[in-house]
N, C-alpha and C. Protein backbone atom coordinates (compact mmCIF):
# COMPACT_ATOMS: atom_id res chain seq x y z
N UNK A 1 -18.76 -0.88 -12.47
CA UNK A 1 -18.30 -2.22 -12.73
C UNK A 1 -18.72 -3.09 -11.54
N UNK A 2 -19.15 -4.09 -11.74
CA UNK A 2 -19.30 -5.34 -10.71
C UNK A 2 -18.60 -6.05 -10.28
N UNK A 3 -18.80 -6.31 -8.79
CA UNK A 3 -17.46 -7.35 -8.03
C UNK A 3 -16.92 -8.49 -9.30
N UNK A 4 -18.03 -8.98 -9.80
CA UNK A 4 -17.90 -10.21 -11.10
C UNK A 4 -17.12 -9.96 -11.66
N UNK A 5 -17.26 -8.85 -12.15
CA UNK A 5 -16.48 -8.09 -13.24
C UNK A 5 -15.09 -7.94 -12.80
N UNK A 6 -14.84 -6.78 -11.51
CA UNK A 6 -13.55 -6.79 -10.66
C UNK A 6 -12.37 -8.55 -10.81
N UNK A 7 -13.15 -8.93 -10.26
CA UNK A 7 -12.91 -10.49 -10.04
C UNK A 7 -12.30 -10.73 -11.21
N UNK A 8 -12.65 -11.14 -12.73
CA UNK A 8 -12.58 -11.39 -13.98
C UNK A 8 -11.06 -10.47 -14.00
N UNK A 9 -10.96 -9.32 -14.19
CA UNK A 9 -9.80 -8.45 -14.22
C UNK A 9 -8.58 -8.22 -13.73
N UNK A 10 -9.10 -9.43 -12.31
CA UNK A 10 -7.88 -9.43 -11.88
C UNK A 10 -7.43 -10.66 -12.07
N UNK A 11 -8.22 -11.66 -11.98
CA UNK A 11 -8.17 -13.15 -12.75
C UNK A 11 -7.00 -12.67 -13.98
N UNK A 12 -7.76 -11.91 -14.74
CA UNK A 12 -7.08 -12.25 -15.93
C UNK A 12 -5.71 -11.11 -15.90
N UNK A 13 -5.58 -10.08 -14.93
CA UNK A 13 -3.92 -9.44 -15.01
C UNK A 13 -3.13 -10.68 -14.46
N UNK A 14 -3.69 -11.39 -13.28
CA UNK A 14 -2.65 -12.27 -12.57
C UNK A 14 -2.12 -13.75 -13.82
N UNK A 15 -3.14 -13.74 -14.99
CA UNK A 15 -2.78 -14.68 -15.80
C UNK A 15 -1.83 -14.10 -16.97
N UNK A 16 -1.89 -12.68 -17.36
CA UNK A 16 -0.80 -12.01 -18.39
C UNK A 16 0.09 -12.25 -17.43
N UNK A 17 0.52 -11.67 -16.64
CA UNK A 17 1.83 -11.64 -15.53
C UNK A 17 2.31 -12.94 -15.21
N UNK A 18 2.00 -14.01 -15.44
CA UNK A 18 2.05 -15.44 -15.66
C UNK A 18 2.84 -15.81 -16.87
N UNK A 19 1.84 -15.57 -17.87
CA UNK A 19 2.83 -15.73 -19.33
C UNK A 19 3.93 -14.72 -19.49
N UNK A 20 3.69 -13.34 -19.02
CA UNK A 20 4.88 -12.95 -19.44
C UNK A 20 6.02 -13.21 -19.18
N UNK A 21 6.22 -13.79 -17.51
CA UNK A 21 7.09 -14.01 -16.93
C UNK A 21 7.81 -15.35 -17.72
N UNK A 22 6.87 -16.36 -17.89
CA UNK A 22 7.08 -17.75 -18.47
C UNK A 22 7.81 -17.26 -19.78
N UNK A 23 7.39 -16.36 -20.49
CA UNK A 23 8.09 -16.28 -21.35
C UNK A 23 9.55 -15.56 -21.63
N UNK A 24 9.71 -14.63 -20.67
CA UNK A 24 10.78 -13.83 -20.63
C UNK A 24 11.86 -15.32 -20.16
N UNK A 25 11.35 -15.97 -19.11
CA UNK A 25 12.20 -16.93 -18.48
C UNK A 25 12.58 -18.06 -19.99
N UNK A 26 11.25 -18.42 -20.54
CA UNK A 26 12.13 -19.08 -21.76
C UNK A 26 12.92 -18.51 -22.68
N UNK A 27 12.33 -17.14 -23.16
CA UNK A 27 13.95 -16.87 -23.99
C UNK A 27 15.14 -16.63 -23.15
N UNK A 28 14.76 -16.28 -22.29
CA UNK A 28 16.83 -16.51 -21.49
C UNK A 28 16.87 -18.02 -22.04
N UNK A 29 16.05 -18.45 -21.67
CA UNK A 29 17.04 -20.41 -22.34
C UNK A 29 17.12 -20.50 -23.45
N UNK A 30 16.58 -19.73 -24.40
CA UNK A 30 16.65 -20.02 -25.98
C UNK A 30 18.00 -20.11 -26.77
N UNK A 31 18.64 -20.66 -27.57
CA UNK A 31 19.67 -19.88 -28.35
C UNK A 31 19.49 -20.05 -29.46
N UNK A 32 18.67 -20.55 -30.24
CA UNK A 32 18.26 -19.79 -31.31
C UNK A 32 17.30 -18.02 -31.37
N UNK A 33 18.29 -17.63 -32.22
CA UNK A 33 17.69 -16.17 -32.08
C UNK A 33 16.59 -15.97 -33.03
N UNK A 34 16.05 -16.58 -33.86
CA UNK A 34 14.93 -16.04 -34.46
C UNK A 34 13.88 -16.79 -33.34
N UNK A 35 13.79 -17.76 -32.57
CA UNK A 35 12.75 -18.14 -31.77
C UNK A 35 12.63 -17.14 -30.71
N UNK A 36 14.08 -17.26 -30.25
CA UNK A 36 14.01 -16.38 -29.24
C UNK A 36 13.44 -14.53 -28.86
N UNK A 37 13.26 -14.41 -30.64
CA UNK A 37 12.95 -12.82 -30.56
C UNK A 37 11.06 -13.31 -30.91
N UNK A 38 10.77 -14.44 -31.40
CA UNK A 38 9.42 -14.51 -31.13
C UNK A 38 8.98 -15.23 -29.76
N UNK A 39 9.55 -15.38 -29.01
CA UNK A 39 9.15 -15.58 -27.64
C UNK A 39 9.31 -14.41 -26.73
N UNK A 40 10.49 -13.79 -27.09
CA UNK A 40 10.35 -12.20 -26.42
C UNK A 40 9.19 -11.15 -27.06
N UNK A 41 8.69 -11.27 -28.53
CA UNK A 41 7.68 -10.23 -28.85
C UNK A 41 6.53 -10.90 -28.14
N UNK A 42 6.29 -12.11 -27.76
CA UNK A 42 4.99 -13.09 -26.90
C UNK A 42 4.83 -12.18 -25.81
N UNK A 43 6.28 -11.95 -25.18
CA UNK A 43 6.41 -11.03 -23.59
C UNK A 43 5.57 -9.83 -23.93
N UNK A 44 6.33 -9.13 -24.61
CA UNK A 44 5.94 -7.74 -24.88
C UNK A 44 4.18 -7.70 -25.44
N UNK A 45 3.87 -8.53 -25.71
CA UNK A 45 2.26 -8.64 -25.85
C UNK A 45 1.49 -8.80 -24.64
N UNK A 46 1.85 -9.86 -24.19
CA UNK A 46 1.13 -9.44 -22.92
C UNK A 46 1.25 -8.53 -21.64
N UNK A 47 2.69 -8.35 -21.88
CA UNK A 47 2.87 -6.51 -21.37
C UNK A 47 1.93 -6.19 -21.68
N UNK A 48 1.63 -5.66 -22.78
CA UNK A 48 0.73 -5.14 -23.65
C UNK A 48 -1.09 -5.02 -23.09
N UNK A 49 -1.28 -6.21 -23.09
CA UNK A 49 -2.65 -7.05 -22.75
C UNK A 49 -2.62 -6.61 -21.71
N UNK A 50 -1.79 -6.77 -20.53
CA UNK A 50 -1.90 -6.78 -19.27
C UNK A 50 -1.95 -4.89 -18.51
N UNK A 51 -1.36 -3.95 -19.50
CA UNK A 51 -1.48 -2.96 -19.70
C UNK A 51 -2.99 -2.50 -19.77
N UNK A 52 -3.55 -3.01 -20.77
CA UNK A 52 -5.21 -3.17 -21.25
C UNK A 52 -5.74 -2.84 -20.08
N UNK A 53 -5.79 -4.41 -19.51
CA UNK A 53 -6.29 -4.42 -18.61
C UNK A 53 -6.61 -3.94 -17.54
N UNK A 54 -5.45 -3.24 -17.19
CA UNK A 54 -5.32 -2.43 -15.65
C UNK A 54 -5.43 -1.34 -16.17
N UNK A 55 -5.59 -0.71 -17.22
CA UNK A 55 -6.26 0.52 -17.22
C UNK A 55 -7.53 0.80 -17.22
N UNK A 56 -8.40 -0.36 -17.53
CA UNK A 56 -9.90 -0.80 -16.76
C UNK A 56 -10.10 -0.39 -15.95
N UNK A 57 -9.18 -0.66 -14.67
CA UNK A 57 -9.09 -0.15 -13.29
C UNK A 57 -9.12 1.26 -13.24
């Protein structure tokens, strides 16, 4: 893999770890619960994604 490449991967874990956080932080504010369980499955996706990613590594 190439520094470019390196670079790109971590670019993009430090941007899942971004949304996920943003999102975990908005459903604590939510109180509607059907939004709130699609803003928590948003989290768990980019868990997900961000998982992906670092197993690149």
């Amino acid at each position: 893999m190439t520094s470019k490449e390196l670079l790109y991967i971590e670019d993009a874990l430090g941007h899942e770890q971004y949304f996920q956080s943003k999102c975990q932080q908005t459903a604590a504010q939510l109180q509607d619960g059907e939004l709130k369980t699609c803003v928590q499955q948003m989290a768990q996706k980019h868990s997900q994604i961000f998982q992906s990613f670092y197993g690149l590594l």
